[in-house]
PDB file of N, CA and C in Angstrom:
ATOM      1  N   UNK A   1       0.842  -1.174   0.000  1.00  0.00           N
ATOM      2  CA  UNK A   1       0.000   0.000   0.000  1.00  0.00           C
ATOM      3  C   UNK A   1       0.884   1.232   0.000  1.00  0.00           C
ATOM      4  N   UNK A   2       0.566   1.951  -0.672  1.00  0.00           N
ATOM      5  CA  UNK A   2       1.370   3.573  -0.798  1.00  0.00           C
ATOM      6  C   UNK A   2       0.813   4.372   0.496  1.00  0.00           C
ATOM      7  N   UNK A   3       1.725   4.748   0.156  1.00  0.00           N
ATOM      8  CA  UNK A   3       1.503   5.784   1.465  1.00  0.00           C
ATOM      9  C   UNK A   3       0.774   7.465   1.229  1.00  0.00           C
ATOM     10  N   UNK A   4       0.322   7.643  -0.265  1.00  0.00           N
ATOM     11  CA  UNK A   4      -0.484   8.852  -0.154  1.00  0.00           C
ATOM     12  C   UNK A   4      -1.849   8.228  -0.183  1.00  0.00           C
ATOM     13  N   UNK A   5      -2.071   6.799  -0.673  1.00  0.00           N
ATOM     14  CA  UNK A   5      -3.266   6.266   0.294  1.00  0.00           C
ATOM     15  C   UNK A   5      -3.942   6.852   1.753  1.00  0.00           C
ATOM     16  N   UNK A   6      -3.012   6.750   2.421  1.00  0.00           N
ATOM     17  CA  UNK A   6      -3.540   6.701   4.083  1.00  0.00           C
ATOM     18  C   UNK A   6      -4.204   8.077   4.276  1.00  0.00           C
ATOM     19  N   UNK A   7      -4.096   9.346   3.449  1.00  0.00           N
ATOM     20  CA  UNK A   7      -5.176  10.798   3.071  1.00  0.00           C
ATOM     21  C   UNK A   7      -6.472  10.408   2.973  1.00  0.00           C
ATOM     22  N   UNK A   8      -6.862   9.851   2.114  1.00  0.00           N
ATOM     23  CA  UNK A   8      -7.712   9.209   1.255  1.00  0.00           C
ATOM     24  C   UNK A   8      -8.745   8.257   2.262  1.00  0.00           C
ATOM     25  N   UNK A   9      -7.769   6.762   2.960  1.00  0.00           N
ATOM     26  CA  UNK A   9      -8.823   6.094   3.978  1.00  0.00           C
ATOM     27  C   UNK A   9      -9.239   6.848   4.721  1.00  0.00           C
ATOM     28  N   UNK A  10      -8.415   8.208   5.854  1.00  0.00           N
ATOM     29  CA  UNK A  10      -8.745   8.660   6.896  1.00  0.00           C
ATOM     30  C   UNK A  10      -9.774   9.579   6.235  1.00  0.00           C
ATOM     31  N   UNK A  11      -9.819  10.226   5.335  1.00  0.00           N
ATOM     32  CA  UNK A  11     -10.853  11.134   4.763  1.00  0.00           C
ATOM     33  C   UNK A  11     -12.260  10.178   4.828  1.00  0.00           C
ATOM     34  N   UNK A  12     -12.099   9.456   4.111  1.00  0.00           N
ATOM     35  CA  UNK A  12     -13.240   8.194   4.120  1.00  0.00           C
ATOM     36  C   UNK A  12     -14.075   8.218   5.368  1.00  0.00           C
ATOM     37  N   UNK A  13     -13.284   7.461   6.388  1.00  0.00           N
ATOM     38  CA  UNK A  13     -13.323   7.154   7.635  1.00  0.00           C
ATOM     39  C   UNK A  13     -14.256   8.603   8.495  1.00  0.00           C
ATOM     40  N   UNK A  14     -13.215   9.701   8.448  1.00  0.00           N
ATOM     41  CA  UNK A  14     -13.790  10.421   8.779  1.00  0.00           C
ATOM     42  C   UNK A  14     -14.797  11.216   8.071  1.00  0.00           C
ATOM     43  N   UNK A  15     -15.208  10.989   7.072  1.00  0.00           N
ATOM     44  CA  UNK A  15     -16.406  11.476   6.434  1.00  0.00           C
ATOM     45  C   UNK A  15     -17.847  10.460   6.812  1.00  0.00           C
ATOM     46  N   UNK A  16     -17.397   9.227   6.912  1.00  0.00           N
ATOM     47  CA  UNK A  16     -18.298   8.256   7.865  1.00  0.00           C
ATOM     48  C   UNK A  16     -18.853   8.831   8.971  1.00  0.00           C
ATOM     49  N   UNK A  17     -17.780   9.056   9.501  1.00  0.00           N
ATOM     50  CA  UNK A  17     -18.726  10.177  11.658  1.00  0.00           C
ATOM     51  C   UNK A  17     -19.585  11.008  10.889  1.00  0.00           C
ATOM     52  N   UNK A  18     -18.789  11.890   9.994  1.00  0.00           N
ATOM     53  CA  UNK A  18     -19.710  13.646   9.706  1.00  0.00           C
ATOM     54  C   UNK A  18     -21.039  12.912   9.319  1.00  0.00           C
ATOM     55  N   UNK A  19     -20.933  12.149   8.562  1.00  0.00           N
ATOM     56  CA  UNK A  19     -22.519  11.697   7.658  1.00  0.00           C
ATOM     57  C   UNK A  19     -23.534  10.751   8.770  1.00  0.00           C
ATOM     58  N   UNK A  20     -22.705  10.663  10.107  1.00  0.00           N
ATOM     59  CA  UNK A  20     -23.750   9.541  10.770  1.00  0.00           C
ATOM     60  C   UNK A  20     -24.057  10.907  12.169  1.00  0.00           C
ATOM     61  N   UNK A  21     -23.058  11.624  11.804  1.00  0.00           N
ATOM     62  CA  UNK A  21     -23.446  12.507  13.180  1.00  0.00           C
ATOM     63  C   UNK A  21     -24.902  13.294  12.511  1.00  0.00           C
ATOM     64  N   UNK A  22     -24.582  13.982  10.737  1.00  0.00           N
ATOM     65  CA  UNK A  22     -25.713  14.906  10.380  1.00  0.00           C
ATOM     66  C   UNK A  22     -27.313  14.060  10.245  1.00  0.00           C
ATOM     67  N   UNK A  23     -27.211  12.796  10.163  1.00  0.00           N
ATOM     68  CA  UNK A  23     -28.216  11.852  10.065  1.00  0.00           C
ATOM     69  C   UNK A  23     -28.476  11.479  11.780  1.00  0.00           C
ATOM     70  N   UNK A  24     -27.814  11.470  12.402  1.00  0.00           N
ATOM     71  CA  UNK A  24     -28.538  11.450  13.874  1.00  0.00           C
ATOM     72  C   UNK A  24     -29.041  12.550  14.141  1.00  0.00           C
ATOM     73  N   UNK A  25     -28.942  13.950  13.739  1.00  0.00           N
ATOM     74  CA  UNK A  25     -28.879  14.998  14.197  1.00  0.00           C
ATOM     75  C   UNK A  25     -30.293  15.340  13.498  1.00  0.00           C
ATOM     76  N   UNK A  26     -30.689  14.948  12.266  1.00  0.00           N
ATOM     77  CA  UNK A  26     -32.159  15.165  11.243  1.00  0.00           C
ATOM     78  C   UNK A  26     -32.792  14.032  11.912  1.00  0.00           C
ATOM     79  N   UNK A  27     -32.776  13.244  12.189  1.00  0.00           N
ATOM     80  CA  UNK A  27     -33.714  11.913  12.235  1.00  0.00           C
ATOM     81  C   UNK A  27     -34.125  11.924  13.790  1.00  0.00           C
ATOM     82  N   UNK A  28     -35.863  11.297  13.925  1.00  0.00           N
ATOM     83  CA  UNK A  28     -36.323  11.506  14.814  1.00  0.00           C
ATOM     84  C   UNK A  28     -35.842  10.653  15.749  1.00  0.00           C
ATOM     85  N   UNK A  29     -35.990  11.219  16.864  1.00  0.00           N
ATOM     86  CA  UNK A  29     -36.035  10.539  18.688  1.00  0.00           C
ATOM     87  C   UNK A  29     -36.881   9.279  18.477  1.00  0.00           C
ATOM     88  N   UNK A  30     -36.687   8.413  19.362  1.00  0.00           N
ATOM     89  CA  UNK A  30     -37.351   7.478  19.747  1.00  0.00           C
ATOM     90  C   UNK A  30     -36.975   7.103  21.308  1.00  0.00           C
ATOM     91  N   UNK A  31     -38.130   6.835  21.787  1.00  0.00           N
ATOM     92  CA  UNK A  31     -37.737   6.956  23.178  1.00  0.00           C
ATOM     93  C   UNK A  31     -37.580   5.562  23.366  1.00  0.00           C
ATOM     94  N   UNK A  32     -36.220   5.161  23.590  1.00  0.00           N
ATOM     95  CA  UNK A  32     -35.396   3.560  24.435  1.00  0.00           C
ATOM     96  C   UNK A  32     -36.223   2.979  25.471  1.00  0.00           C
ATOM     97  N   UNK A  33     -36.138   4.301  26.377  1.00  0.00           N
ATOM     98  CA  UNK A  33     -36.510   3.720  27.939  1.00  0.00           C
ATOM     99  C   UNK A  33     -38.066   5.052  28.130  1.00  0.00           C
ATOM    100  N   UNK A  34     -39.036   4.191  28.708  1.00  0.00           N
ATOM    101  CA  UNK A  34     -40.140   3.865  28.624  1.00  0.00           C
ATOM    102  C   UNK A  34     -40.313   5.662  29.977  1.00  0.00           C
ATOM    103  N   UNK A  35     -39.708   4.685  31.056  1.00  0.00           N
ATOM    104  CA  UNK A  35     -39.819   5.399  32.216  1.00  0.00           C
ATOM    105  C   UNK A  35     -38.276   6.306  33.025  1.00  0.00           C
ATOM    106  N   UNK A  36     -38.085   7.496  32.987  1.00  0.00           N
ATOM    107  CA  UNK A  36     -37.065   8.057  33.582  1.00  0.00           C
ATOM    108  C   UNK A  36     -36.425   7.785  34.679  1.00  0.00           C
ATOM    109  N   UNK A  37     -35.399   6.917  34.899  1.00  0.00           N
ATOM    110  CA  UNK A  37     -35.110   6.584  36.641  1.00  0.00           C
ATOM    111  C   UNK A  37     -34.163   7.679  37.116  1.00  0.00           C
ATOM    112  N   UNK A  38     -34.131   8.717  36.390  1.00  0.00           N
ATOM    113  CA  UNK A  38     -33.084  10.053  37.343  1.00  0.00           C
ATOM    114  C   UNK A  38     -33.879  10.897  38.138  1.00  0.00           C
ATOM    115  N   UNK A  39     -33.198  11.626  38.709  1.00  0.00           N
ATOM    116  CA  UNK A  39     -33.735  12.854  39.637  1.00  0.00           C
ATOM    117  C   UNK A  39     -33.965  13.542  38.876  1.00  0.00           C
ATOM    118  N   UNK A  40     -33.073  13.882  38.012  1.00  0.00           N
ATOM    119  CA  UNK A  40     -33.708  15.559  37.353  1.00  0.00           C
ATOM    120  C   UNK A  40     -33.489  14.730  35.886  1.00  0.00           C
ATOM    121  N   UNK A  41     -34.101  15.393  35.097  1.00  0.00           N
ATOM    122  CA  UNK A  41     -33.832  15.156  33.582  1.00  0.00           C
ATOM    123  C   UNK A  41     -32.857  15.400  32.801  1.00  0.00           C
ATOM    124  N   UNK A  42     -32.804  14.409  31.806  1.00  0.00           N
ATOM    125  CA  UNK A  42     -31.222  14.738  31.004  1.00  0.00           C
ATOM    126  C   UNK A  42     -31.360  15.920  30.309  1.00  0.00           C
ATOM    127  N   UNK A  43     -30.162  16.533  30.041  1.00  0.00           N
ATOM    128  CA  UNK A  43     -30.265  18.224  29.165  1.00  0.00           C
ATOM    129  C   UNK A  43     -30.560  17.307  27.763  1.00  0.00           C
ATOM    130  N   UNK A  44     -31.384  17.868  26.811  1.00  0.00           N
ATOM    131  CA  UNK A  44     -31.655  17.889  25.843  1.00  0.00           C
ATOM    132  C   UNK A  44     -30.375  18.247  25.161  1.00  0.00           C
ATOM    133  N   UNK A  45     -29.944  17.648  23.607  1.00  0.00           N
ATOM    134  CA  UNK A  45     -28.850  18.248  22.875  1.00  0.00           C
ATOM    135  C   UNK A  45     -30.092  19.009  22.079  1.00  0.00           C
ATOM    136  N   UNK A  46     -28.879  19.985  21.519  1.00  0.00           N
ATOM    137  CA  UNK A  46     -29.013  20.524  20.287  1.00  0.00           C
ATOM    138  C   UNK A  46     -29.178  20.503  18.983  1.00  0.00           C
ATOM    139  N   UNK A  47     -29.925  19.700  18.345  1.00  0.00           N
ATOM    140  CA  UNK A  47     -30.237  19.394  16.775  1.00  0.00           C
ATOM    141  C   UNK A  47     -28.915  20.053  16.141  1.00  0.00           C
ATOM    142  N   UNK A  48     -29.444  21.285  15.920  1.00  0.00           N
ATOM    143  CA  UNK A  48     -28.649  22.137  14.802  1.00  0.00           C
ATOM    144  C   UNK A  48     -27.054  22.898  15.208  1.00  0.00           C
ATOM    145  N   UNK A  49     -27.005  22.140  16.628  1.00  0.00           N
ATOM    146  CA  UNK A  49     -25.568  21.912  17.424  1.00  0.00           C
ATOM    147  C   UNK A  49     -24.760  20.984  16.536  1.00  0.00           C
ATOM    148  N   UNK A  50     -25.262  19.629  16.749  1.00  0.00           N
ATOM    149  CA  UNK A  50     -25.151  18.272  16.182  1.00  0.00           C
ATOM    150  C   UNK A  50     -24.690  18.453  14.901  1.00  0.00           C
ATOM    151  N   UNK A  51     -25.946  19.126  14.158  1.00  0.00           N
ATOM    152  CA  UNK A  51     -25.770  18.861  12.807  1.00  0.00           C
ATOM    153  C   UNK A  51     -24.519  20.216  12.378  1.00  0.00           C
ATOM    154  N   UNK A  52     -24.187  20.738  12.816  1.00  0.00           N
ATOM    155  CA  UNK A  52     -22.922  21.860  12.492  1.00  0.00           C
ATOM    156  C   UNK A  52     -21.337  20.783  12.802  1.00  0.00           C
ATOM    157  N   UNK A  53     -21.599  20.199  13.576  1.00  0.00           N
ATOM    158  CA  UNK A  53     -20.654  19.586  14.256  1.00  0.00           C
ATOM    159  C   UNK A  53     -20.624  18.539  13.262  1.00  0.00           C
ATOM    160  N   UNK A  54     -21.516  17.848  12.570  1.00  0.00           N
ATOM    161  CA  UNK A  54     -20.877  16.758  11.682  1.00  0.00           C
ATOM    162  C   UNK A  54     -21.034  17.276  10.138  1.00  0.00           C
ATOM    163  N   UNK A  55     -21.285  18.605   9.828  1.00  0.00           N
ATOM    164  CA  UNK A  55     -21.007  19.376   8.372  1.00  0.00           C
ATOM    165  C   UNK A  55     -19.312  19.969   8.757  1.00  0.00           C
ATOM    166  N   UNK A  56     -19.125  20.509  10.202  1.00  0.00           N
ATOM    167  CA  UNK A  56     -17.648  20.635  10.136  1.00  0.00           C
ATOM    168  C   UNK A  56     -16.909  19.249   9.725  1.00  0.00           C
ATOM    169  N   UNK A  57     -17.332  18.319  10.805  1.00  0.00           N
ATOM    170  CA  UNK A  57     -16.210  17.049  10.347  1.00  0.00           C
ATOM    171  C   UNK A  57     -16.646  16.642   8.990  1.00  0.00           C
ATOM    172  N   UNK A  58     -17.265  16.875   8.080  1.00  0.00           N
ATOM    173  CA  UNK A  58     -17.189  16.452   6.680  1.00  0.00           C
ATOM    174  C   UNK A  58     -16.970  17.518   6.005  1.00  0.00           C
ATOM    175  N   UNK A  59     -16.538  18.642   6.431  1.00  0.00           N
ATOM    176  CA  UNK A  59     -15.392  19.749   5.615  1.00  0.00           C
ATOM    177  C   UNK A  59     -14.072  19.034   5.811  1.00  0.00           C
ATOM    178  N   UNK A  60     -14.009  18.501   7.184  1.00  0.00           N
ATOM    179  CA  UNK A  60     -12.725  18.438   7.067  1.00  0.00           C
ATOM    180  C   UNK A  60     -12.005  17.029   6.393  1.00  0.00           C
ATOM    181  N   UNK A  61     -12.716  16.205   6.521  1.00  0.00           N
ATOM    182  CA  UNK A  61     -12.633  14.895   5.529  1.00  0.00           C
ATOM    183  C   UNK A  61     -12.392  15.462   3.845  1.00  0.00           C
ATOM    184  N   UNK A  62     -13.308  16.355   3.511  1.00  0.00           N
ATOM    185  CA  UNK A  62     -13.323  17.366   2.289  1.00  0.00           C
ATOM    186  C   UNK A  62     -11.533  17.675   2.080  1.00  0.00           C
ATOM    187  N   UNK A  63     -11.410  17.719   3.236  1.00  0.00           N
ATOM    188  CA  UNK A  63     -10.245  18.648   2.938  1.00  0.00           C
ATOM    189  C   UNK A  63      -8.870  17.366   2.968  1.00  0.00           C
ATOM    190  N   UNK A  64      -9.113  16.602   3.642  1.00  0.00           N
ATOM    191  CA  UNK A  64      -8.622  15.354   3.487  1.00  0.00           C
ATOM    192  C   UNK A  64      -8.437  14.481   2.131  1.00  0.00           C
ATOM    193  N   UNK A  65      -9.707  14.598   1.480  1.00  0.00           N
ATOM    194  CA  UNK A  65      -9.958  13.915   0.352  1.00  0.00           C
ATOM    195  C   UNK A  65      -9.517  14.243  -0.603  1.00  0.00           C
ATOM    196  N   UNK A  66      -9.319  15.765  -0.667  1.00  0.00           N
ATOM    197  CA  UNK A  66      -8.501  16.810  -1.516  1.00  0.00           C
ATOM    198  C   UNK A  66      -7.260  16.869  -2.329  1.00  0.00           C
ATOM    199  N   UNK A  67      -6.738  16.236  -0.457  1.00  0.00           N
ATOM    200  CA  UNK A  67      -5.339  16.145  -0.580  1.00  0.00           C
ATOM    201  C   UNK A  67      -4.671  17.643  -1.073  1.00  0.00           C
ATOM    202  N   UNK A  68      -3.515  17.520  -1.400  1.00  0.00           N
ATOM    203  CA  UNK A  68      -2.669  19.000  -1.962  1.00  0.00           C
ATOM    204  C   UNK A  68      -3.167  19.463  -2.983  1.00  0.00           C
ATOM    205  N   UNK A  69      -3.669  18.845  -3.805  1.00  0.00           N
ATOM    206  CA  UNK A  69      -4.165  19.270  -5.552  1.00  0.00           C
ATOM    207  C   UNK A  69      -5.386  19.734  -5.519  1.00  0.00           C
ATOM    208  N   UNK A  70      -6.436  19.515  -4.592  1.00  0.00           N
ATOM    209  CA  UNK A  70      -7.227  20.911  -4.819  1.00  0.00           C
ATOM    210  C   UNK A  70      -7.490  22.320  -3.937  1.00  0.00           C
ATOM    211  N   UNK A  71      -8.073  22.972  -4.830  1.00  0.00           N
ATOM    212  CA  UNK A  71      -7.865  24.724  -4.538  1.00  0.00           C
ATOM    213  C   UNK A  71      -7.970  24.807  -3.618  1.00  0.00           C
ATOM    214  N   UNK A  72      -9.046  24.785  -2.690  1.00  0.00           N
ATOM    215  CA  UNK A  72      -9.843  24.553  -1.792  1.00  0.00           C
ATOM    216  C   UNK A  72      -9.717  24.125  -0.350  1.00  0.00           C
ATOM    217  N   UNK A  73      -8.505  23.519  -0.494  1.00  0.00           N
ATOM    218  CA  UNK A  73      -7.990  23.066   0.614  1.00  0.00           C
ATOM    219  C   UNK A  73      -8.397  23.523   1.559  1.00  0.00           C
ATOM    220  N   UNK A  74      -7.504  25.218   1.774  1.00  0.00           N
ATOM    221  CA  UNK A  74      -7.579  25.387   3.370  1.00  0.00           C
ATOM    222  C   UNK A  74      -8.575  26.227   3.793  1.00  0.00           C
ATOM    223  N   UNK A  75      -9.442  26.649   2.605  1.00  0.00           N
ATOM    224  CA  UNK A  75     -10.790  26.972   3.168  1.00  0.00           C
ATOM    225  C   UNK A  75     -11.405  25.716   3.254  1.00  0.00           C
ATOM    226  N   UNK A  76     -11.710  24.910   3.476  1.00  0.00           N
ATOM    227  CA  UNK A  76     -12.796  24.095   4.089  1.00  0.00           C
ATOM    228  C   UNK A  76     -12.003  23.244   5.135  1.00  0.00           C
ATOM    229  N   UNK A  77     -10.705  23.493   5.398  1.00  0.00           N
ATOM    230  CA  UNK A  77     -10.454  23.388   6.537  1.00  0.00           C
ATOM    231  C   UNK A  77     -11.121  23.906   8.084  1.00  0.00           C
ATOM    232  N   UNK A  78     -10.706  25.740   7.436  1.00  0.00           N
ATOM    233  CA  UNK A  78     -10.921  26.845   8.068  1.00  0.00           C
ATOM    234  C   UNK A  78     -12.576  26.694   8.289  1.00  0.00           C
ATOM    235  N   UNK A  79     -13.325  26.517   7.442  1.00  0.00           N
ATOM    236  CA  UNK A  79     -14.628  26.279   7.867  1.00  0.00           C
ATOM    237  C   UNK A  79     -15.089  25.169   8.028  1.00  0.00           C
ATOM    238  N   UNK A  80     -14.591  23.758   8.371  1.00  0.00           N
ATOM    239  CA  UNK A  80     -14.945  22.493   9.190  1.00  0.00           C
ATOM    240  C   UNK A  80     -14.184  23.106  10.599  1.00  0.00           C
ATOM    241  N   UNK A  81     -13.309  23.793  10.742  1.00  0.00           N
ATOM    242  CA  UNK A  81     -13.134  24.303  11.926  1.00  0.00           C
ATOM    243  C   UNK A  81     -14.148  25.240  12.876  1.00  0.00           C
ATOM    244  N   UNK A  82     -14.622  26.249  12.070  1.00  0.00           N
ATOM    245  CA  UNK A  82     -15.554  26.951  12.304  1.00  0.00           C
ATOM    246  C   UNK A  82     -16.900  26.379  12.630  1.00  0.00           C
ATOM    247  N   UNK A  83     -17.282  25.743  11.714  1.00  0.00           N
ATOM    248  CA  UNK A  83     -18.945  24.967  11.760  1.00  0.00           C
ATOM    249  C   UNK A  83     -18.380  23.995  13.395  1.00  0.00           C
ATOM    250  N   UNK A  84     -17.047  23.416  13.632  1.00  0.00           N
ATOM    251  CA  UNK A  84     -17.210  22.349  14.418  1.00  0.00           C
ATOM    252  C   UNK A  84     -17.028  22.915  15.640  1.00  0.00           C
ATOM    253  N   UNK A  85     -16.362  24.058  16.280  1.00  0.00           N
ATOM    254  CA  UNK A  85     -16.447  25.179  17.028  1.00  0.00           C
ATOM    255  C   UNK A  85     -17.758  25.413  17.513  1.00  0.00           C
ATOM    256  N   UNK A  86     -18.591  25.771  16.434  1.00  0.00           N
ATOM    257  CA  UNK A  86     -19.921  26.769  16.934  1.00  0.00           C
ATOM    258  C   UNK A  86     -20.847  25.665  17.401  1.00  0.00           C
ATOM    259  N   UNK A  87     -20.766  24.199  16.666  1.00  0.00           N
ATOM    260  CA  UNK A  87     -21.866  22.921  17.295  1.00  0.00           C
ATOM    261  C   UNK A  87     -21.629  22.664  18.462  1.00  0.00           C
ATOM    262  N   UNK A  88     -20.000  22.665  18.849  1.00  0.00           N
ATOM    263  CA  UNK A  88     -19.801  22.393  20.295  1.00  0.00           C
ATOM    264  C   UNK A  88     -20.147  23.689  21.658  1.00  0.00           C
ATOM    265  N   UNK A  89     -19.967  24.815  20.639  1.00  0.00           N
ATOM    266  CA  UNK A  89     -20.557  26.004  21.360  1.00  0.00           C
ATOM    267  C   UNK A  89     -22.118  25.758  22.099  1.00  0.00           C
ATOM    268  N   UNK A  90     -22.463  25.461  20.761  1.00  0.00           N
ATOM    269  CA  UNK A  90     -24.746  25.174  20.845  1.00  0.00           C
ATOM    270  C   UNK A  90     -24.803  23.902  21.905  1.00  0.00           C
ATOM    271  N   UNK A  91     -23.888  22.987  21.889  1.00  0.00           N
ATOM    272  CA  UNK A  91     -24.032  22.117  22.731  1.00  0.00           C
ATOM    273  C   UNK A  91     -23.231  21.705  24.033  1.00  0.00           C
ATOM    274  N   UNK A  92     -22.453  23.161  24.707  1.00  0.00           N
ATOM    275  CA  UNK A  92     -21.985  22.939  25.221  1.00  0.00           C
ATOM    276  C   UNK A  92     -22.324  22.556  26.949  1.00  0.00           C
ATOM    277  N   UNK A  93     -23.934  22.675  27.205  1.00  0.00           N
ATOM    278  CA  UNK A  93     -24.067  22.552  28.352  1.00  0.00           C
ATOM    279  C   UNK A  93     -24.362  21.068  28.196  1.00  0.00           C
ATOM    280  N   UNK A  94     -24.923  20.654  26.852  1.00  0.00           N
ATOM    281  CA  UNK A  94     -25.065  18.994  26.986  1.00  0.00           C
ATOM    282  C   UNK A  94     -23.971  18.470  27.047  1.00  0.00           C
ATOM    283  N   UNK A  95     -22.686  18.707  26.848  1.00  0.00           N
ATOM    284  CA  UNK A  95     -21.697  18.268  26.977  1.00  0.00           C
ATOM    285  C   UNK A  95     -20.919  17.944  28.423  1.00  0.00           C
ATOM    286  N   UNK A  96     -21.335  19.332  28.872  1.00  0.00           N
ATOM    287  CA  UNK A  96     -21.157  19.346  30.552  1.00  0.00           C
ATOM    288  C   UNK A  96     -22.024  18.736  31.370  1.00  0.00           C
ATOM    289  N   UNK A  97     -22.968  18.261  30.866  1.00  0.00           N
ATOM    290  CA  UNK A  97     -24.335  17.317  31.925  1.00  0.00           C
ATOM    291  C   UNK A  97     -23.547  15.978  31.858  1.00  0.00           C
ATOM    292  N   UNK A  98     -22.943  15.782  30.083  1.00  0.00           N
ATOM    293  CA  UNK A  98     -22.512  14.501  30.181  1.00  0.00           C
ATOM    294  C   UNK A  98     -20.875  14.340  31.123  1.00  0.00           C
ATOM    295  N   UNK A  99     -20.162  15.070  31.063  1.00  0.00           N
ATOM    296  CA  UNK A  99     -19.051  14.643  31.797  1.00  0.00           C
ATOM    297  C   UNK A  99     -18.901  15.404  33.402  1.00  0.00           C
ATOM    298  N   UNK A 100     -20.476  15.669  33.350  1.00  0.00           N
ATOM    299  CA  UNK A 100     -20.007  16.011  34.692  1.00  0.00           C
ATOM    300  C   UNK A 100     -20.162  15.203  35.926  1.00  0.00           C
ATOM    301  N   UNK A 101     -19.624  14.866  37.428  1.00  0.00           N
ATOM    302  CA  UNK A 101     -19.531  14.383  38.283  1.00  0.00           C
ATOM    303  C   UNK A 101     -20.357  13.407  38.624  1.00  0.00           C
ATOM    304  N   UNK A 102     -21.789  14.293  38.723  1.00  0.00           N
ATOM    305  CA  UNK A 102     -22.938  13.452  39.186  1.00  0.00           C
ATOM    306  C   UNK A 102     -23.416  14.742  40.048  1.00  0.00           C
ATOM    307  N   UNK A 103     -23.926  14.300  41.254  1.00  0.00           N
ATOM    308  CA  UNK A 103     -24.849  15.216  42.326  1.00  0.00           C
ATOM    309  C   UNK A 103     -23.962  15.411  43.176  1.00  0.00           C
ATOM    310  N   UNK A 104     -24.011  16.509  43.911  1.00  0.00           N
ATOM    311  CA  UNK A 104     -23.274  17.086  45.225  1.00  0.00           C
ATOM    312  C   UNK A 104     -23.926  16.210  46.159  1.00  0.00           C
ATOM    313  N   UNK A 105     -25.336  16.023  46.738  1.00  0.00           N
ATOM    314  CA  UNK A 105     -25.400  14.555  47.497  1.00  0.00           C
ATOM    315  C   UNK A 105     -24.848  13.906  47.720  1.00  0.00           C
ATOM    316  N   UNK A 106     -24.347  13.252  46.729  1.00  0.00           N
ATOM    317  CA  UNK A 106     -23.467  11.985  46.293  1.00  0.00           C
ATOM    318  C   UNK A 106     -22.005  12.024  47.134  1.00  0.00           C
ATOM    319  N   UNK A 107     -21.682  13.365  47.780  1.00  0.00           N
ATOM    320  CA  UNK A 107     -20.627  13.735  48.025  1.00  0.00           C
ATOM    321  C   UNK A 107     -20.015  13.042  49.352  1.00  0.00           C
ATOM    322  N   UNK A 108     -21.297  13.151  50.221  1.00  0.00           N
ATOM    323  CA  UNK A 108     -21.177  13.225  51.754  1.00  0.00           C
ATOM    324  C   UNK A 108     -20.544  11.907  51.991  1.00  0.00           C
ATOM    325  N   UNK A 109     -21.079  10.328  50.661  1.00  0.00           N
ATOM    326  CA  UNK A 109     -20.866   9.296  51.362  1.00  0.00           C
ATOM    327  C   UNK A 109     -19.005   9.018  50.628  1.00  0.00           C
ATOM    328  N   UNK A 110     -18.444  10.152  50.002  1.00  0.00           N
ATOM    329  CA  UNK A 110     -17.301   9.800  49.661  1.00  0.00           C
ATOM    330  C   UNK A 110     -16.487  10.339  51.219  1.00  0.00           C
ATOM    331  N   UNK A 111     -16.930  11.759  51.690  1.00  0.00           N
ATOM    332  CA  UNK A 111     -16.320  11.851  52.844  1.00  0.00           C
ATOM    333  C   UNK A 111     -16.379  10.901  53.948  1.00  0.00           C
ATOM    334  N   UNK A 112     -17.789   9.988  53.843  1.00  0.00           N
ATOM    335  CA  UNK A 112     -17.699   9.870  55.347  1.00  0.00           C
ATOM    336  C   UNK A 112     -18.851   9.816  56.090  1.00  0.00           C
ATOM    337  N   UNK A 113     -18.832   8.970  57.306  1.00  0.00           N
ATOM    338  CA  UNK A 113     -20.467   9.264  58.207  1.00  0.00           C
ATOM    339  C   UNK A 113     -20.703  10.724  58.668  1.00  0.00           C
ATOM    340  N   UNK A 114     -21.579  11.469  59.454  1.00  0.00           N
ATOM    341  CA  UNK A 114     -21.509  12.190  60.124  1.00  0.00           C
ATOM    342  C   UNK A 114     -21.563  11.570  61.118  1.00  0.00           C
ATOM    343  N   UNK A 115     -20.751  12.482  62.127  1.00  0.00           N
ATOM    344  CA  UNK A 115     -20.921  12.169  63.833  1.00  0.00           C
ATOM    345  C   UNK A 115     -22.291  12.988  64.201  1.00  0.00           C
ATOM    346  N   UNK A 116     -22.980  12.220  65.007  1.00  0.00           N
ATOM    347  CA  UNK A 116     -24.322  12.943  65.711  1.00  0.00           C
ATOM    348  C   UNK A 116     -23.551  13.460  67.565  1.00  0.00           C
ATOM    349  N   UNK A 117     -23.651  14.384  67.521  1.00  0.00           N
ATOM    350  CA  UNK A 117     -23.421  15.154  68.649  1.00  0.00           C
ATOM    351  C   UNK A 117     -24.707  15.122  69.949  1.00  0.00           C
TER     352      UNK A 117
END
């Protein structure tokens, strides 16, 4: 295998995410689980978060696929950068629901019993 191949698969590859992220991002919900077992509710994402976020990553596959020989290059770099920026912007509190801790509750039993006085 040559080695200006390996442009070409990863473009592929990554044009695969962009096209499954903008198709999760159009296509309807279906609800998995029937009944909610959390305390509070999950943050909703952002549709048109989503779908910016996988038109950036298929600029940048674009730009991958390109390779050196076309014009185009480093503008659709510059704007799979941009589009993928502003989706994570629109979705950035769903992002933070997902990696965040859990509940401050949750806290007391990492410290410890309380003593009753």
């Amino acid at each position: 295998m040559r080695l200006e191949i390996f442009p070409l698969i990863l473009g592929v590859l990554i044009g695969l995410i962009g096209i499954g992220l903008v198709f999760d991002a159009w296509a309807p919900d279906t609800d998995v689980v029937a009944n909610e077992r959390r305390r509070r509710p999950r943050r909703e994402r952002d549709r048109a978060g989503e779908a910016l976020v996988g038109l950036g990553i298929l600029a940048i596959a674009a730009a991958f696929l390109g390779r050196d020989t076309w014009r185009y290059n480093t503008l659709a770099v510059i704007a799979g950068s941009v589009l993928l920026l502003w989706g994570v912007k629109r979705n950035s509190s769903y992002i933070r629901g997902i990696f965040a801790r859990g509940d401050v509750r949750h806290a007391k039993f990492i410290e410890g019993p309380r003593r009753i006085r």
